[in-house]
PDB file of N, CA and C in Angstrom:
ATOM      1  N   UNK A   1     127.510 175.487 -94.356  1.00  0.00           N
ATOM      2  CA  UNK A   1     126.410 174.711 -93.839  1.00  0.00           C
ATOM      3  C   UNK A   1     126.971 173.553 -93.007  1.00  0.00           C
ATOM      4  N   UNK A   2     126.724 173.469 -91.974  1.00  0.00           N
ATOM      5  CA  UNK A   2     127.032 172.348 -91.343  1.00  0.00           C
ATOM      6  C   UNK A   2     126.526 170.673 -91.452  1.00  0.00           C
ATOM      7  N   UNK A   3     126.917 169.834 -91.245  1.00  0.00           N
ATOM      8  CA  UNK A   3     126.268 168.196 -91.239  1.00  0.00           C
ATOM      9  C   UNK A   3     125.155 167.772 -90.858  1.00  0.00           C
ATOM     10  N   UNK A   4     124.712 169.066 -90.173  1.00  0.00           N
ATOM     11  CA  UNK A   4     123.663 168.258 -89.352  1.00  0.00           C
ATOM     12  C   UNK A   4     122.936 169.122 -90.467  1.00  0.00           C
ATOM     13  N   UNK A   5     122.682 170.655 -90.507  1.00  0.00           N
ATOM     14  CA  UNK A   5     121.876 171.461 -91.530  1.00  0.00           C
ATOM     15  C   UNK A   5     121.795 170.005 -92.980  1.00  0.00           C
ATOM     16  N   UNK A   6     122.573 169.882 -93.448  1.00  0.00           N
ATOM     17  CA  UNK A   6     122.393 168.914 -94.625  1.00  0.00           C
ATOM     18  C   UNK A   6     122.234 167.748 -94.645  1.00  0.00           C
ATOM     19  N   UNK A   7     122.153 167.232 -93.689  1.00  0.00           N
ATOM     20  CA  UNK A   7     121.238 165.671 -92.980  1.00  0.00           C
ATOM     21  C   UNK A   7     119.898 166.198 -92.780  1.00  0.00           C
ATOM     22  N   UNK A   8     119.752 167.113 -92.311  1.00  0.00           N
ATOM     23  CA  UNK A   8     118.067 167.492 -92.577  1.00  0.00           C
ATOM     24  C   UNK A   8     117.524 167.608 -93.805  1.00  0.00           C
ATOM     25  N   UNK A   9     118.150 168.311 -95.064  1.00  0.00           N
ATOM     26  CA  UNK A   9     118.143 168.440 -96.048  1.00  0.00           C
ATOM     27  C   UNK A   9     117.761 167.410 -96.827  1.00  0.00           C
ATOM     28  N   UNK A  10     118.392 165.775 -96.553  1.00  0.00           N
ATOM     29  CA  UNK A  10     118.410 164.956 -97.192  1.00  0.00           C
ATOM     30  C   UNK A  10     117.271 164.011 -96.989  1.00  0.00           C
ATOM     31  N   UNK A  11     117.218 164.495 -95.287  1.00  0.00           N
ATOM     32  CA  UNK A  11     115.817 163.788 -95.035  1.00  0.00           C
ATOM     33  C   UNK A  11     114.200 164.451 -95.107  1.00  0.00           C
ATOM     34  N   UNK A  12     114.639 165.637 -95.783  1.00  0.00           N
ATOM     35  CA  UNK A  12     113.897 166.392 -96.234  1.00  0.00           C
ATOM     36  C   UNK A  12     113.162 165.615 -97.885  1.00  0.00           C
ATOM     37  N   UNK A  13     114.519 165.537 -98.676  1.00  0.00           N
ATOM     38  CA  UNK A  13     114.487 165.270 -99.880  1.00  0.00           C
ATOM     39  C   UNK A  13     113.823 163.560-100.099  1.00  0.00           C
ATOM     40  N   UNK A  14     114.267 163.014 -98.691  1.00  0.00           N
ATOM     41  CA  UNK A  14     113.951 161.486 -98.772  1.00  0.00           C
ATOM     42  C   UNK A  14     112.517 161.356 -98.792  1.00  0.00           C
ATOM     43  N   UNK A  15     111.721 162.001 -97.772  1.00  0.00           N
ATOM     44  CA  UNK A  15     110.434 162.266 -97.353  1.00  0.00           C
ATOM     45  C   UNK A  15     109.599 162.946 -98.250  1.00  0.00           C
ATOM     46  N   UNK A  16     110.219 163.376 -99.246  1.00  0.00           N
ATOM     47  CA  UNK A  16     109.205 164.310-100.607  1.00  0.00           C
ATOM     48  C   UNK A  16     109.195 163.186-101.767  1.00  0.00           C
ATOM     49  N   UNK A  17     110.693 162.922-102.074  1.00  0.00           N
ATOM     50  CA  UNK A  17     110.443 161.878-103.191  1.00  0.00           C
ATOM     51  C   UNK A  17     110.583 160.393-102.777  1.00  0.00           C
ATOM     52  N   UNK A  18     110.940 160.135-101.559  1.00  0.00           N
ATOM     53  CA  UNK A  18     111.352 158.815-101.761  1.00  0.00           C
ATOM     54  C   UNK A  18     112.608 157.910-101.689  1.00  0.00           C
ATOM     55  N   UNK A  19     112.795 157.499-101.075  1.00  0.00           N
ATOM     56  CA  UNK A  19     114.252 156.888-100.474  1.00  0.00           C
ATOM     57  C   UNK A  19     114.380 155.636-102.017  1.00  0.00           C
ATOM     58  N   UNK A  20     113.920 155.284-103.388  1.00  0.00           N
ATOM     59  CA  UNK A  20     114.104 154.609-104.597  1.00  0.00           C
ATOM     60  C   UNK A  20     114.585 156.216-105.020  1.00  0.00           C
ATOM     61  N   UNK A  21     113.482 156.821-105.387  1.00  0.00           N
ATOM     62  CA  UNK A  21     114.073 158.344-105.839  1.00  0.00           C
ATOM     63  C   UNK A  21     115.416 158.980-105.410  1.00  0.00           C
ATOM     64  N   UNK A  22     116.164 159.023-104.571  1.00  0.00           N
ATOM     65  CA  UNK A  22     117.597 159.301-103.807  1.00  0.00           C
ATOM     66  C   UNK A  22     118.234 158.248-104.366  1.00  0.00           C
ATOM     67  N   UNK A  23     118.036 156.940-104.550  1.00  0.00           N
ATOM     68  CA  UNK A  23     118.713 156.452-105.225  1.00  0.00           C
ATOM     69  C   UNK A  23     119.158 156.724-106.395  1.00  0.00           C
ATOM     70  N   UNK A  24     117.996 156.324-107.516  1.00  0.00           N
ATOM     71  CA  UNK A  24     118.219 156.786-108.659  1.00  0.00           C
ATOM     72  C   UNK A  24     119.343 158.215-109.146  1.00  0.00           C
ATOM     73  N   UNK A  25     118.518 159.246-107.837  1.00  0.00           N
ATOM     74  CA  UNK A  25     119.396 160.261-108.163  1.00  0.00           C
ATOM     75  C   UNK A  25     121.360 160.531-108.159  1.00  0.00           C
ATOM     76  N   UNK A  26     121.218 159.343-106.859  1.00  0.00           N
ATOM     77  CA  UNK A  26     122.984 159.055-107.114  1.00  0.00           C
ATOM     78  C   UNK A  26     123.521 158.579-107.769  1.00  0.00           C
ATOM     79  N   UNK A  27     122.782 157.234-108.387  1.00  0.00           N
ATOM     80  CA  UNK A  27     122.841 156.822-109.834  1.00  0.00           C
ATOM     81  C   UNK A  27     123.061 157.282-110.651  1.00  0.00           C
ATOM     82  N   UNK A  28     122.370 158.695-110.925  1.00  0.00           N
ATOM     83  CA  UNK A  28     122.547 159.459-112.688  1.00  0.00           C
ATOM     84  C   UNK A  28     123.422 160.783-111.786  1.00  0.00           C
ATOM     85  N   UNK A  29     124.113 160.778-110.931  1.00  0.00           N
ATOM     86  CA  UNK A  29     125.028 162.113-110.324  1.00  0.00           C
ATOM     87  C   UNK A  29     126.404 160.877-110.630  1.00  0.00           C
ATOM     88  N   UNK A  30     126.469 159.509-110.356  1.00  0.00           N
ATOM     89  CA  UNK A  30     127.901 159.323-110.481  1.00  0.00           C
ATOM     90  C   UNK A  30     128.241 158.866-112.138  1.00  0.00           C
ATOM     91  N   UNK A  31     126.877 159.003-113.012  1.00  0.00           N
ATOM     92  CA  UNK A  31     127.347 158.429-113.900  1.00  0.00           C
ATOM     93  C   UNK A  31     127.477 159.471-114.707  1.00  0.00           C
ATOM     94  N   UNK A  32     127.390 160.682-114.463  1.00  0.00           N
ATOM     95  CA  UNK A  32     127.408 162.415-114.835  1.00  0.00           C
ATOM     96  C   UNK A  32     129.094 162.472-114.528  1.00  0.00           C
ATOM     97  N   UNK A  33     129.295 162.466-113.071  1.00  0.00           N
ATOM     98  CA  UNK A  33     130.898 162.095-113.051  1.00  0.00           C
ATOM     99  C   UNK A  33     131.920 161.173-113.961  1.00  0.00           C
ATOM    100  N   UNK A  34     131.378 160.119-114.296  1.00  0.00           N
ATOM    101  CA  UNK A  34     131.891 159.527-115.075  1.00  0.00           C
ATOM    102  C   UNK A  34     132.507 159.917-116.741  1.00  0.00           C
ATOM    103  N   UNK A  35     131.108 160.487-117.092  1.00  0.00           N
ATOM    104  CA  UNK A  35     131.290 161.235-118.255  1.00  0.00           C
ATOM    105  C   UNK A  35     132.043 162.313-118.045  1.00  0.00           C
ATOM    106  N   UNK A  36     132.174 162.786-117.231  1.00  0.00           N
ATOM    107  CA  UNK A  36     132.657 164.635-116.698  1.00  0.00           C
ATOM    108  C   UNK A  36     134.217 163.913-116.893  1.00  0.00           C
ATOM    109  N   UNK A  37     134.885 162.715-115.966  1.00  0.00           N
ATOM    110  CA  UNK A  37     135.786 162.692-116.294  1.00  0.00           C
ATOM    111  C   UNK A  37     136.513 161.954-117.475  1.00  0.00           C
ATOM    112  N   UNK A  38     135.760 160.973-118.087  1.00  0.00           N
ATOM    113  CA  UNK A  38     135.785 160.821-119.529  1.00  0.00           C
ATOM    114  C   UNK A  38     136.218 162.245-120.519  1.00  0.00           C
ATOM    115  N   UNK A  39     135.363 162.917-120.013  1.00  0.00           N
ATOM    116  CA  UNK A  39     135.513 163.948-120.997  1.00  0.00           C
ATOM    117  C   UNK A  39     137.210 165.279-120.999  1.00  0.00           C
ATOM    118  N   UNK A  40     137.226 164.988-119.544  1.00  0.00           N
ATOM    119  CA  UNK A  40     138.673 165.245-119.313  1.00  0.00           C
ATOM    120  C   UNK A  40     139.938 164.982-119.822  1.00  0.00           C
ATOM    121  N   UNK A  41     139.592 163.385-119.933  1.00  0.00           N
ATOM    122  CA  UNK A  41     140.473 162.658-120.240  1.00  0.00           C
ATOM    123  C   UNK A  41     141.122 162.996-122.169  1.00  0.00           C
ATOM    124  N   UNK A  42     140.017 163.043-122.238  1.00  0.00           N
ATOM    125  CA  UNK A  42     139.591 163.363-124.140  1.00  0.00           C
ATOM    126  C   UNK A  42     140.188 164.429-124.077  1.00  0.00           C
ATOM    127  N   UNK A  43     140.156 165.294-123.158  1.00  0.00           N
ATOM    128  CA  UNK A  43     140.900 167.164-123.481  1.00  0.00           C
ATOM    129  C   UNK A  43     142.281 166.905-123.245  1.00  0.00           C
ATOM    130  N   UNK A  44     142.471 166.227-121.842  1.00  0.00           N
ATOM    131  CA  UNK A  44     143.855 166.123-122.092  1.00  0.00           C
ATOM    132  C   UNK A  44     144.835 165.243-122.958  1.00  0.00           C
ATOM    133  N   UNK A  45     144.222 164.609-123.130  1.00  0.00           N
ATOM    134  CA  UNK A  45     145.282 163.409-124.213  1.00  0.00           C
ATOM    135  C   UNK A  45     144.909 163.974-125.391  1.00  0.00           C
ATOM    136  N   UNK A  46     143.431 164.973-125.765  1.00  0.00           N
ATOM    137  CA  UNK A  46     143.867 164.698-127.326  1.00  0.00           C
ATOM    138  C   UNK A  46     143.234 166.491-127.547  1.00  0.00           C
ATOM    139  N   UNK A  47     143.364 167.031-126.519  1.00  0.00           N
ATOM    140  CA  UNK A  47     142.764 168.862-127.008  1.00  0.00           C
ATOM    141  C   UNK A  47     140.811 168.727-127.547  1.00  0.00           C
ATOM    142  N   UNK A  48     140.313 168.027-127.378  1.00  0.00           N
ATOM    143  CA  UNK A  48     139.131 168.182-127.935  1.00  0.00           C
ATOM    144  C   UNK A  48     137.655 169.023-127.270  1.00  0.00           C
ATOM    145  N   UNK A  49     138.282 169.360-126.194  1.00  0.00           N
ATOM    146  CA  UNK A  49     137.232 170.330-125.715  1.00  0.00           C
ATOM    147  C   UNK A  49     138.194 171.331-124.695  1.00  0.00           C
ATOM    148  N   UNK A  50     137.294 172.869-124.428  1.00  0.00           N
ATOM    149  CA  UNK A  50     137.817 173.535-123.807  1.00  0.00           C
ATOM    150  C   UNK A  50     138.363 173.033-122.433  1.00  0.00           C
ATOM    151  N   UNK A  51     139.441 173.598-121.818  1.00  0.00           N
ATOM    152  CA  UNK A  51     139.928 172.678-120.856  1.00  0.00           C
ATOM    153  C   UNK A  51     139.112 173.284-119.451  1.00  0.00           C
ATOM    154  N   UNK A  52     139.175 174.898-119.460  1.00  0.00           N
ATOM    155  CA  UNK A  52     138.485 174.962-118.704  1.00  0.00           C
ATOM    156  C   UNK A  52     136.923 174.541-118.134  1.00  0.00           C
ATOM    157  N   UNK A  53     136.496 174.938-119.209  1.00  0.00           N
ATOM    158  CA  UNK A  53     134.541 174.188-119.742  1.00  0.00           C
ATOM    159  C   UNK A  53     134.827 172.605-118.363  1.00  0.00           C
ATOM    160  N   UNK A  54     135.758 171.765-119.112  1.00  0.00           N
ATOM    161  CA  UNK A  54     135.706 170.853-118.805  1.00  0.00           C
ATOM    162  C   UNK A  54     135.917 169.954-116.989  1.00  0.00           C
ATOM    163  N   UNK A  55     137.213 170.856-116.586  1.00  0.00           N
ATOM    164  CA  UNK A  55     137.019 171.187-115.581  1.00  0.00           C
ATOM    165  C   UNK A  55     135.949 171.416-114.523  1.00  0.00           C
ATOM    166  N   UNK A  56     135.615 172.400-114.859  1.00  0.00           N
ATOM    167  CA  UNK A  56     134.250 173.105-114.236  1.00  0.00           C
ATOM    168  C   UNK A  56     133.248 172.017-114.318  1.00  0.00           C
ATOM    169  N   UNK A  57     133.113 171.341-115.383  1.00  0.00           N
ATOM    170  CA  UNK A  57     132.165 170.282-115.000  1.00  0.00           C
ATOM    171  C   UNK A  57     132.429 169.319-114.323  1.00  0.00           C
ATOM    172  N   UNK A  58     134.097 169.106-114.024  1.00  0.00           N
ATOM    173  CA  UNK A  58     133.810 167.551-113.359  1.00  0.00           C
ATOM    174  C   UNK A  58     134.080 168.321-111.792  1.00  0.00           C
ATOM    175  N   UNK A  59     134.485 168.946-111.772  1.00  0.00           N
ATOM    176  CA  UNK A  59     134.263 169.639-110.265  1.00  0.00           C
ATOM    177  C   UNK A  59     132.973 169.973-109.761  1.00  0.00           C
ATOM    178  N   UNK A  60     131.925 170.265-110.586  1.00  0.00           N
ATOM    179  CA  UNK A  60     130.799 170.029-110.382  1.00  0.00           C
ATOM    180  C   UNK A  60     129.980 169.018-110.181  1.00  0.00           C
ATOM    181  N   UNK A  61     130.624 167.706-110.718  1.00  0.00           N
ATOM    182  CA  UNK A  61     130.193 166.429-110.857  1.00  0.00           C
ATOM    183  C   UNK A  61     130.915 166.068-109.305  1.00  0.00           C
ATOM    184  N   UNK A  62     132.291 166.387-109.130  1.00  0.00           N
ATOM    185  CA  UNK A  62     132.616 165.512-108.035  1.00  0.00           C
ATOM    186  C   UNK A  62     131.472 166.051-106.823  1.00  0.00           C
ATOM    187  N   UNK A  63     131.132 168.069-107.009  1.00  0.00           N
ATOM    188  CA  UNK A  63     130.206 167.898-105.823  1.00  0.00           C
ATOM    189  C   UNK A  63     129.125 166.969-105.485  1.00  0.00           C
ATOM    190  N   UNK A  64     128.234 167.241-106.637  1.00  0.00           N
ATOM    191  CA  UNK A  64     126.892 166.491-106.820  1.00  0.00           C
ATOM    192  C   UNK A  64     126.722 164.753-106.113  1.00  0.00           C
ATOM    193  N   UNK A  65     128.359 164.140-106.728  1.00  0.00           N
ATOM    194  CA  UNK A  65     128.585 162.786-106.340  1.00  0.00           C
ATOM    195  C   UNK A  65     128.490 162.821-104.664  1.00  0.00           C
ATOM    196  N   UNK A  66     129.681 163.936-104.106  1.00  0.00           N
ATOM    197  CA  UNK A  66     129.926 163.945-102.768  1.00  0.00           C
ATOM    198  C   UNK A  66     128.459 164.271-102.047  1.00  0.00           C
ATOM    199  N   UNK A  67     128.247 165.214-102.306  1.00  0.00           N
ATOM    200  CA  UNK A  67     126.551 165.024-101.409  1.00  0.00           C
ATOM    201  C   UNK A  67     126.160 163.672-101.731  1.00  0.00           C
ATOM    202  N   UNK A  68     125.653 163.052-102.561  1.00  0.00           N
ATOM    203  CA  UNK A  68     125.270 161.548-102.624  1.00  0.00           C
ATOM    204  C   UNK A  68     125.865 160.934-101.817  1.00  0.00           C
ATOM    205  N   UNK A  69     126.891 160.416-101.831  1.00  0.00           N
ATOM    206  CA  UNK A  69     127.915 160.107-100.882  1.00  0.00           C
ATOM    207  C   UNK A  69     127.548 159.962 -99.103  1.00  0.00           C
ATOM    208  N   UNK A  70     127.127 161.400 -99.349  1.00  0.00           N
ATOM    209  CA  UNK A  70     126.824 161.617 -97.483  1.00  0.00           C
ATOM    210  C   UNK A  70     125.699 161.376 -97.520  1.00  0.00           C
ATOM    211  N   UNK A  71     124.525 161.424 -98.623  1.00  0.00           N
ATOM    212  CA  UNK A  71     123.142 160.816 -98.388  1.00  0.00           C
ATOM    213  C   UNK A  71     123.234 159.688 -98.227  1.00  0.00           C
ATOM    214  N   UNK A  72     123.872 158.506 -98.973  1.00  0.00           N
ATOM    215  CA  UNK A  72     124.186 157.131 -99.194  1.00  0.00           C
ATOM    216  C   UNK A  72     124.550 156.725 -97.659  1.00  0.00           C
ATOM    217  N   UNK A  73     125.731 157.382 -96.866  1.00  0.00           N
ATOM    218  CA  UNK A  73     126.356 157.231 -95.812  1.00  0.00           C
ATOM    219  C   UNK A  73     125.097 156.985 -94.811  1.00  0.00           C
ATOM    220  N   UNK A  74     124.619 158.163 -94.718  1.00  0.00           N
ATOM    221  CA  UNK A  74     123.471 158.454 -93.523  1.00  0.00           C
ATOM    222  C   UNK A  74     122.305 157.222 -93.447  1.00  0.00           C
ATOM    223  N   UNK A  75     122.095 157.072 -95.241  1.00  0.00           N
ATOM    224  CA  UNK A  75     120.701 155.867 -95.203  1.00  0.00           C
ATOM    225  C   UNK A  75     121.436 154.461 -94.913  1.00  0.00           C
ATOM    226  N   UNK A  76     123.061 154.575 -94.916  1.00  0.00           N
ATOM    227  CA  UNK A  76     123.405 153.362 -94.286  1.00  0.00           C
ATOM    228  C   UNK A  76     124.132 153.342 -93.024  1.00  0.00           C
ATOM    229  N   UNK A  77     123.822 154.184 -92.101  1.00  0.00           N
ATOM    230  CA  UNK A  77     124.968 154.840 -90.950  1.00  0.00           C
ATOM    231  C   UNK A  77     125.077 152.982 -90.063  1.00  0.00           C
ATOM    232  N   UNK A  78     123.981 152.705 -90.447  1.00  0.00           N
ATOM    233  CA  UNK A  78     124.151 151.007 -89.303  1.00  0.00           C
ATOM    234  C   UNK A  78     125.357 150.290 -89.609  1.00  0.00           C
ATOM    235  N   UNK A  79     126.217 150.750 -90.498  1.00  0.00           N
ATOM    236  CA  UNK A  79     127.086 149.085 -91.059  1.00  0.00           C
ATOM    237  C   UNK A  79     128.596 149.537 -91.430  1.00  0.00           C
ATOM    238  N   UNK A  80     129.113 150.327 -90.167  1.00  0.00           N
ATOM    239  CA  UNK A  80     130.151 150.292 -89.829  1.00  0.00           C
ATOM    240  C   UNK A  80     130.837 150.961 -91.333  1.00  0.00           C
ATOM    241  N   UNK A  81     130.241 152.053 -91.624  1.00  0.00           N
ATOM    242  CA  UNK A  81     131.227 152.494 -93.256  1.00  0.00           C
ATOM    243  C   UNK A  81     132.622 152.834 -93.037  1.00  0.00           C
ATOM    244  N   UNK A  82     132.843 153.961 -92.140  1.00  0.00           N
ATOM    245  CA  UNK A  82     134.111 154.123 -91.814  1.00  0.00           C
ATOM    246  C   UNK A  82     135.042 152.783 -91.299  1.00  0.00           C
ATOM    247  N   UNK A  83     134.291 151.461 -90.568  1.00  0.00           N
ATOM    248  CA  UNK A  83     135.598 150.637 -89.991  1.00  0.00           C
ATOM    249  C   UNK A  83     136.237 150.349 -91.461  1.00  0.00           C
ATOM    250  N   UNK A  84     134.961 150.123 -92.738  1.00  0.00           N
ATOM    251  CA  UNK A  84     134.853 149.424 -93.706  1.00  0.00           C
ATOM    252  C   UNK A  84     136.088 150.403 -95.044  1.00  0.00           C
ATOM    253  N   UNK A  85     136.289 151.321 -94.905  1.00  0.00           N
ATOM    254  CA  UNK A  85     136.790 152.096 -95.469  1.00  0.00           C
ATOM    255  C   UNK A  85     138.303 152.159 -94.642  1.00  0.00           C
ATOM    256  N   UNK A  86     138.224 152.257 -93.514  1.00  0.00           N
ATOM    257  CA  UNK A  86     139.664 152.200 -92.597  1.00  0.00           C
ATOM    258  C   UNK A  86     140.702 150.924 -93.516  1.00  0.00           C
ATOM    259  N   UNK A  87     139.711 149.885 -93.539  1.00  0.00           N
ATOM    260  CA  UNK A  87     140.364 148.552 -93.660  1.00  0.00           C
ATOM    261  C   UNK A  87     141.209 148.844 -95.325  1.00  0.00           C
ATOM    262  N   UNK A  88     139.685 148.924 -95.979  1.00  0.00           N
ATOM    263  CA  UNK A  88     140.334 149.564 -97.621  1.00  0.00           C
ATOM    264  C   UNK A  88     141.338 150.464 -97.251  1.00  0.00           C
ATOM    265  N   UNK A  89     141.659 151.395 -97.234  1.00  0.00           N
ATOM    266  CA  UNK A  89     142.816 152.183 -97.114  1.00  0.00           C
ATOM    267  C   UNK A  89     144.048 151.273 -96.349  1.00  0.00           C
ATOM    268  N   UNK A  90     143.866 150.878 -95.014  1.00  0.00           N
ATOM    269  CA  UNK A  90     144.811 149.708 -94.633  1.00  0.00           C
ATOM    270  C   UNK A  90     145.546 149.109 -96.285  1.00  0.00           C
ATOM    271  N   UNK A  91     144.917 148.308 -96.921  1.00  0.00           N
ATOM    272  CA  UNK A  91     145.206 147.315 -97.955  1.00  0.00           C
ATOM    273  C   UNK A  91     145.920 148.391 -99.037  1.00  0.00           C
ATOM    274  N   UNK A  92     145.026 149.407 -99.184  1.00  0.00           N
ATOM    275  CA  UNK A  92     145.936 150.757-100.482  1.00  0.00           C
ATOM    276  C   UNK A  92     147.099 150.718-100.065  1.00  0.00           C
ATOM    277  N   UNK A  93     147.396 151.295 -98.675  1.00  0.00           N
ATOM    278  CA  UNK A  93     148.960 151.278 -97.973  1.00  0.00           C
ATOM    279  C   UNK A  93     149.375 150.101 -98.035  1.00  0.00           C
ATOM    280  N   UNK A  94     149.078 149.064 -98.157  1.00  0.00           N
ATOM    281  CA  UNK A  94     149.878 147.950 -98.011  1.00  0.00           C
ATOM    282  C   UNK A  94     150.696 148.162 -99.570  1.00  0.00           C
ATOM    283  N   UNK A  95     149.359 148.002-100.923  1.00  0.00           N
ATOM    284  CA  UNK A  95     149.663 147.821-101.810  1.00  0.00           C
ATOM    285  C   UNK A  95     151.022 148.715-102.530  1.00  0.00           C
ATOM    286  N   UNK A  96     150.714 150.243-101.790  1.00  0.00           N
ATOM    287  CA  UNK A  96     151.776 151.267-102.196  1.00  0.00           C
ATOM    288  C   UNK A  96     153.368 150.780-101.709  1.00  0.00           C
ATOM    289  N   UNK A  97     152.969 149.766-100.454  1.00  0.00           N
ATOM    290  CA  UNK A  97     154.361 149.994 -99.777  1.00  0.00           C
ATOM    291  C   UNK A  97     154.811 148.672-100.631  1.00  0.00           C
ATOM    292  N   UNK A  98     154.444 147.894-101.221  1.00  0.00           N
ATOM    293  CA  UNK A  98     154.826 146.631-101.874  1.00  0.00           C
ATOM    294  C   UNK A  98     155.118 147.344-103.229  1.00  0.00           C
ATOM    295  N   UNK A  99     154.550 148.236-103.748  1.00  0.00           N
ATOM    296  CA  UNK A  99     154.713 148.479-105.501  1.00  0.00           C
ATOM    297  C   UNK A  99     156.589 149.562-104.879  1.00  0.00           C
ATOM    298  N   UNK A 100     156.324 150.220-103.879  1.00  0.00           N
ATOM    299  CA  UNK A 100     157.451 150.931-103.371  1.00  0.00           C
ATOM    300  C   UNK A 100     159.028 150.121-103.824  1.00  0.00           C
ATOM    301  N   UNK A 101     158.536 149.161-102.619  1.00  0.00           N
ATOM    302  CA  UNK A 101     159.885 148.243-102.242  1.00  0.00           C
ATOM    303  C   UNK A 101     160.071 147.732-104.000  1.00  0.00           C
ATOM    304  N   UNK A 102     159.794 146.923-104.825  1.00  0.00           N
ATOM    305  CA  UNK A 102     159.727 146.427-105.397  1.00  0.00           C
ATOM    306  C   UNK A 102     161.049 147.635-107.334  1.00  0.00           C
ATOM    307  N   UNK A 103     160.312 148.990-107.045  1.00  0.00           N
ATOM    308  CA  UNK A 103     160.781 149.744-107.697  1.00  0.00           C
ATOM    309  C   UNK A 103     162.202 150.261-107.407  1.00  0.00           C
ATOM    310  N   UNK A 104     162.026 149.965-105.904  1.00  0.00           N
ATOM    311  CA  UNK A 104     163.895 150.333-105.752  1.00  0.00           C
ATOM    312  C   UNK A 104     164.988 149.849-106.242  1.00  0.00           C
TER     313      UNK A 104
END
C-alpha cells in the first residue's frame, strides 16, 4: 500500500470517529507496546512466557504504534517533524561519539 493509499485511510478514520478518537487510539496502541515489550523483557531475563507468543506480539505492537506514528505525523505535518528529529539524532551521534572516545 502506498502513503498516499494510507493517508486516505487515516483521514478516512479521522472523519468517522474523530480526530480526540485517533488520539486516544494511539494512546492505548503505544501503551499495548509497552506492555508487549515489558513482557519480553520478563521472557528473556526470567523464561516466563513463550518466547515466540511473545515476540509476535510486540511486533505486532510495534506495527499498530508505527501506523499511529504516521497518523500523528500527518495531523502534525505543519511543525517541521523531520528538521525536529534530524536535530535529535544529530545529539544521539554526538552522545555515541563521546560515550566512544571515552571507552578507549
Amino acid at each position: 500500500m502506498t502513503k498516499e493509499e494510507r493517508l486516505k485511510i487515516y483521514d478516512e478514520a479521522t472523519s468517522l470517529w474523530g480526530l480526540v478518537a485517533q488520539y486516544d487510539q494511539c494512546i492505548e496502541e503505544m501503551a499495548e507496546l509497552t506492555v508487549a515489550i515489558n513482557k519480553y523483557k520478563r521472557k528473556v531475563l526470567y523464561g516466563e512466557y513463550k518466547k515466540q507468543d511473545v515476540i509476535a506480539d510486540v511486533v505486532e505492537e510495534i506495527a499498530d504504534v508505527s501506523l499511529c506514528l504516521e497518523q500523528l505525523t500527518q495531523f502534525f505535518k505543519d511543525y517541521n517533524i523531520d528538521e525536529i528529529i534530524d536535530k535529535k539524532l544529530k545529539k544521539l551521534q554526538q552522545e555515541i561519539d563521546y560515550m566512544k572516545s571515552i571507552k578507549k
